[in-house]
N, C-alpha and C. Protein backbone atom coordinates (compact mmCIF):
# COMPACT_ATOMS: atom_id res chain seq x y z
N UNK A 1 97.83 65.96 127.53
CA UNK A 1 96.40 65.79 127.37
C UNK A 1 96.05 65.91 125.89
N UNK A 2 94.69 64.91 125.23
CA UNK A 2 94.97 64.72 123.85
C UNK A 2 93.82 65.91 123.65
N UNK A 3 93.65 66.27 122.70
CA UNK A 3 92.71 67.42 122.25
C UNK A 3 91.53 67.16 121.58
N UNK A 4 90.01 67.23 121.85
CA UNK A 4 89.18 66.43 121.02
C UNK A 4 88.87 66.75 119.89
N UNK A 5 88.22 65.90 119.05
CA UNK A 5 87.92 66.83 117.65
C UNK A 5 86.73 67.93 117.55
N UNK A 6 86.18 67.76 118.60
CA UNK A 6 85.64 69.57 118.59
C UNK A 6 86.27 70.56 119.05
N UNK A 7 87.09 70.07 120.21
CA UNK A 7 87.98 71.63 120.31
C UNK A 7 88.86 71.77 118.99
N UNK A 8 89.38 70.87 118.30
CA UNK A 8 90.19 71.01 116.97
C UNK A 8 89.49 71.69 116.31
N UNK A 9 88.27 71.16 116.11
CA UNK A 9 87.09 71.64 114.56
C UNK A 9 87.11 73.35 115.37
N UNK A 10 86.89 73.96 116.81
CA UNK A 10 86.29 75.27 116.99
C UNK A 10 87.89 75.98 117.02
N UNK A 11 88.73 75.22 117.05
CA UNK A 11 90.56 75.82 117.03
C UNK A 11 90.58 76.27 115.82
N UNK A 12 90.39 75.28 114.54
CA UNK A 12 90.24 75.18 112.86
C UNK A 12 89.70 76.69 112.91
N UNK A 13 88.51 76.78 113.23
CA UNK A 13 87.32 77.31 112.76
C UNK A 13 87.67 78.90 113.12
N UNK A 14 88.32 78.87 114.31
CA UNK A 14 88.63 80.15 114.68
C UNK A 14 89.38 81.02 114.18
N UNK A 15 90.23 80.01 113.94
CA UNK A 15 91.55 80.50 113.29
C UNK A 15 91.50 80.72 111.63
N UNK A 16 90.78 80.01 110.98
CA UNK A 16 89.90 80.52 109.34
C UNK A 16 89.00 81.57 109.50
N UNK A 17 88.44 81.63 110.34
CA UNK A 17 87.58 83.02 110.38
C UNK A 17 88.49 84.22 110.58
N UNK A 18 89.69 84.36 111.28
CA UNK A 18 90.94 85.37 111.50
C UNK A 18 91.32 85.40 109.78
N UNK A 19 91.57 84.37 109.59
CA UNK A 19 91.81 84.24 107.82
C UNK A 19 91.67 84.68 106.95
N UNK A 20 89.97 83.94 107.15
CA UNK A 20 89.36 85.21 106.09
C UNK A 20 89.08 86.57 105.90
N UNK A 21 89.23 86.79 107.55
CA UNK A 21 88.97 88.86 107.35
C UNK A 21 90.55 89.14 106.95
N UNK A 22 91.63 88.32 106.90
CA UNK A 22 92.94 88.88 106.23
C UNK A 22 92.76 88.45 105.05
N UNK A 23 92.72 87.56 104.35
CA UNK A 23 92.59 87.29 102.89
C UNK A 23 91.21 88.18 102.47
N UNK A 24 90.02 88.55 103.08
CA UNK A 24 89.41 89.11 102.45
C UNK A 24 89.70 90.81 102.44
N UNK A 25 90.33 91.36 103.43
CA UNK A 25 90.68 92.94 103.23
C UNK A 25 92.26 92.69 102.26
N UNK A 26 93.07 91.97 102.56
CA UNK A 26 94.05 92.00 101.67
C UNK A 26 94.39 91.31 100.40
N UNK A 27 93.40 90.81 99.67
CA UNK A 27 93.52 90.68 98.78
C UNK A 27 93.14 91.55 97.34
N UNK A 28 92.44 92.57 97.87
CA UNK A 28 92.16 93.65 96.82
C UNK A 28 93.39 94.66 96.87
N UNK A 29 94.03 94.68 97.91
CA UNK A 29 95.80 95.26 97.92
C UNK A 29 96.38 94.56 96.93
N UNK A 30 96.51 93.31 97.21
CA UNK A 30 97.06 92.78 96.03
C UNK A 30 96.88 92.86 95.31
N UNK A 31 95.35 92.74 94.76
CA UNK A 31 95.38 92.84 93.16
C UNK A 31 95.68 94.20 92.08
N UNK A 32 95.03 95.31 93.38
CA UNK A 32 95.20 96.95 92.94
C UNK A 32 96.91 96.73 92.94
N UNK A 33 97.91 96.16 93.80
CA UNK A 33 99.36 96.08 93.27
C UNK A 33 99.83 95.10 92.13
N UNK A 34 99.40 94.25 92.04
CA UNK A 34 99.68 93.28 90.43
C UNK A 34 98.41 93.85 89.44
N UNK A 35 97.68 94.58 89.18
CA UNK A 35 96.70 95.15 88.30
C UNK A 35 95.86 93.90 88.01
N UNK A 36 95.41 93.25 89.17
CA UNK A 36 94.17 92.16 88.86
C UNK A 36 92.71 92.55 89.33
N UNK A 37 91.96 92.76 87.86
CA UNK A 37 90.53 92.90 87.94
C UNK A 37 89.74 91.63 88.38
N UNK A 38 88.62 92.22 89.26
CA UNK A 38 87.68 91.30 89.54
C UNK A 38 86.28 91.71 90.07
N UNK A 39 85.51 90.96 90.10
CA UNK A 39 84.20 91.38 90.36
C UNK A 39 83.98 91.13 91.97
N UNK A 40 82.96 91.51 92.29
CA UNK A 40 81.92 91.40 93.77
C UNK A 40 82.15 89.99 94.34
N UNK A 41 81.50 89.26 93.06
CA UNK A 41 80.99 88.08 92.81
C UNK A 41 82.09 86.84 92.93
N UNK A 42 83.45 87.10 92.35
CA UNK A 42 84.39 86.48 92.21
C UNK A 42 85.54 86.86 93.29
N UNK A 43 85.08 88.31 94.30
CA UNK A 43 85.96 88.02 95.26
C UNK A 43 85.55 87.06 96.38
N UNK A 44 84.30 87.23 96.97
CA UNK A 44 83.72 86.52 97.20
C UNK A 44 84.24 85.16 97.34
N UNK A 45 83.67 84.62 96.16
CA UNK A 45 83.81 83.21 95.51
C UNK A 45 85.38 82.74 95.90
N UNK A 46 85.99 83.12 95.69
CA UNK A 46 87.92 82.91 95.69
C UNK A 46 88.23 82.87 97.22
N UNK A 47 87.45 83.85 98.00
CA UNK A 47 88.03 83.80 99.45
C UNK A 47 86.86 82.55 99.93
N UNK A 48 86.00 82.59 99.40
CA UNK A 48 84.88 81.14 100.43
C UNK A 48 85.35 79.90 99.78
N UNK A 49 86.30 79.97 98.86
CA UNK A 49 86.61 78.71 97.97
C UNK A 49 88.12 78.77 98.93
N UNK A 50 88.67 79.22 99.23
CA UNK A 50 90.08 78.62 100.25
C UNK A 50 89.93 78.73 101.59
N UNK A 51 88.58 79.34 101.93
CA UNK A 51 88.34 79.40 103.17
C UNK A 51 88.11 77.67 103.82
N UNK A 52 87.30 77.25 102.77
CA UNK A 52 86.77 75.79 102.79
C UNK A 52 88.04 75.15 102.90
N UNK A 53 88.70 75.25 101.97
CA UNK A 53 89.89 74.40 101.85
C UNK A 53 91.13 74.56 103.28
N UNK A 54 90.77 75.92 103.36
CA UNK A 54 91.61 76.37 104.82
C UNK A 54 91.25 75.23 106.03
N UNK A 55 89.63 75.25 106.10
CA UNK A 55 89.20 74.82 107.66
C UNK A 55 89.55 73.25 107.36
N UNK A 56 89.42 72.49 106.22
CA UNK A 56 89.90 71.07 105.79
C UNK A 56 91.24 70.58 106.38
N UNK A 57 92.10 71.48 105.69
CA UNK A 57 93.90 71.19 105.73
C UNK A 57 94.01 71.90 107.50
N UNK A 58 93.55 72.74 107.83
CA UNK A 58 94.05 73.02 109.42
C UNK A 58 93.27 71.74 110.54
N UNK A 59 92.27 71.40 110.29
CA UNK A 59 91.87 70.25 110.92
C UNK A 59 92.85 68.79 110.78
N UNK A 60 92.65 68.85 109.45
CA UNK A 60 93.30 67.13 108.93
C UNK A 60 95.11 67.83 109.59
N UNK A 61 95.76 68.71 109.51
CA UNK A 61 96.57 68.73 110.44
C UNK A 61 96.97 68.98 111.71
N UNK A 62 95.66 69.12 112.28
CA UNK A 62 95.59 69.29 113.96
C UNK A 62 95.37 67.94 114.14
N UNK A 63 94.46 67.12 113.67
CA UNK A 63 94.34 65.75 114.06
C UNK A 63 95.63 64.78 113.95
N UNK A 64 96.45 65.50 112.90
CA UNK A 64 97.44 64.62 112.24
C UNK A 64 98.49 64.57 113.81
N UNK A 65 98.63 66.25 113.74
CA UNK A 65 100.24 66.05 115.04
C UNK A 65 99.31 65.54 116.37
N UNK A 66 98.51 66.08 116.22
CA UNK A 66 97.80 65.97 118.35
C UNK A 66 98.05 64.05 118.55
N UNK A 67 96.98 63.64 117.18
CA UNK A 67 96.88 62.19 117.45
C UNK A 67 99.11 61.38 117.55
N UNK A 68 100.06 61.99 117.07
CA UNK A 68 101.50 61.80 116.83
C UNK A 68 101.97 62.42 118.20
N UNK A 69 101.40 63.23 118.48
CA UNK A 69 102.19 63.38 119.29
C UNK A 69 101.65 63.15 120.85
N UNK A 70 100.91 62.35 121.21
CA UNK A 70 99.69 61.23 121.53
C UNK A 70 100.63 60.15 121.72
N UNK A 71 100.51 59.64 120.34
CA UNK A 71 101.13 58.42 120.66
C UNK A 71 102.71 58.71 120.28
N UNK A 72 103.28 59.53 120.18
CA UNK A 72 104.78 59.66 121.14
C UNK A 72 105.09 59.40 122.75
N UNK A 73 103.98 60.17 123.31
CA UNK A 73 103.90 60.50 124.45
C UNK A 73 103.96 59.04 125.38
N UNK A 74 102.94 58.09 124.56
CA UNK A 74 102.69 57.40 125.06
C UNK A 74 103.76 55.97 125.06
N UNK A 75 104.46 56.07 124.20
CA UNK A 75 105.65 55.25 123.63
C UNK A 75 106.38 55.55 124.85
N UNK A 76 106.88 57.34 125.42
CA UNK A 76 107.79 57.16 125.94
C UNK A 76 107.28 56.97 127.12
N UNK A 77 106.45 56.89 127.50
CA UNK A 77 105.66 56.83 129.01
C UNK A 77 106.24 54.86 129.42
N UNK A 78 105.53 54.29 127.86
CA UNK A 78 105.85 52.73 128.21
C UNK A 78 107.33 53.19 128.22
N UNK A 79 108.72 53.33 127.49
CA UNK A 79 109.89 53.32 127.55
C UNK A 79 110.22 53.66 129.17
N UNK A 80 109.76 54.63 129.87
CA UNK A 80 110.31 55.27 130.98
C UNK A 80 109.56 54.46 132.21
N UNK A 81 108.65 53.38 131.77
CA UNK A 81 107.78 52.52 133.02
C UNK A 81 106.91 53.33 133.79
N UNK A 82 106.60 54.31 133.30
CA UNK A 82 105.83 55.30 134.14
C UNK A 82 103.98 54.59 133.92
């Protein structure tokens, strides 16, 4: 069964929101362990700036395999005469 692009977009979406509460509590670990200063303002900014980019690249690759492996399915369906 193929998957539509809103269950993809609320799959995406779910799964970036899990994301961001890990990139946003663990990235001040990191930086207090590599000694990287930053502001309020700029943590912020850094986690809503890959968050975006997160929900982009997990969509454009949910569409990518679902729609591949779709039309795999369907290749072998004609191959097997089903």
């Amino acid at each position: 069964m193929q998957q539509t692009r809103l269950v993809s977009l609320i799959e995406t979406l779910l799964n970036t929101v899990i994301g961001f509460g890990v990139s946003f509590i663990g990235w001040p670990v990191a930086a207090a362990l590599t000694g990287i200063t930053y502001s309020d303002g700029q943590h912020w900014g850094v986690v809503a700036f890959f968050t975006v980019l997160s929900v982009a690249r997990g969509y454009a690759i949910r569409r990518f395999f679902n729609k591949g492996l779709h039309s795999a399915a369907v290749r072998l369906a004609k191959r097997l005469g089903v």
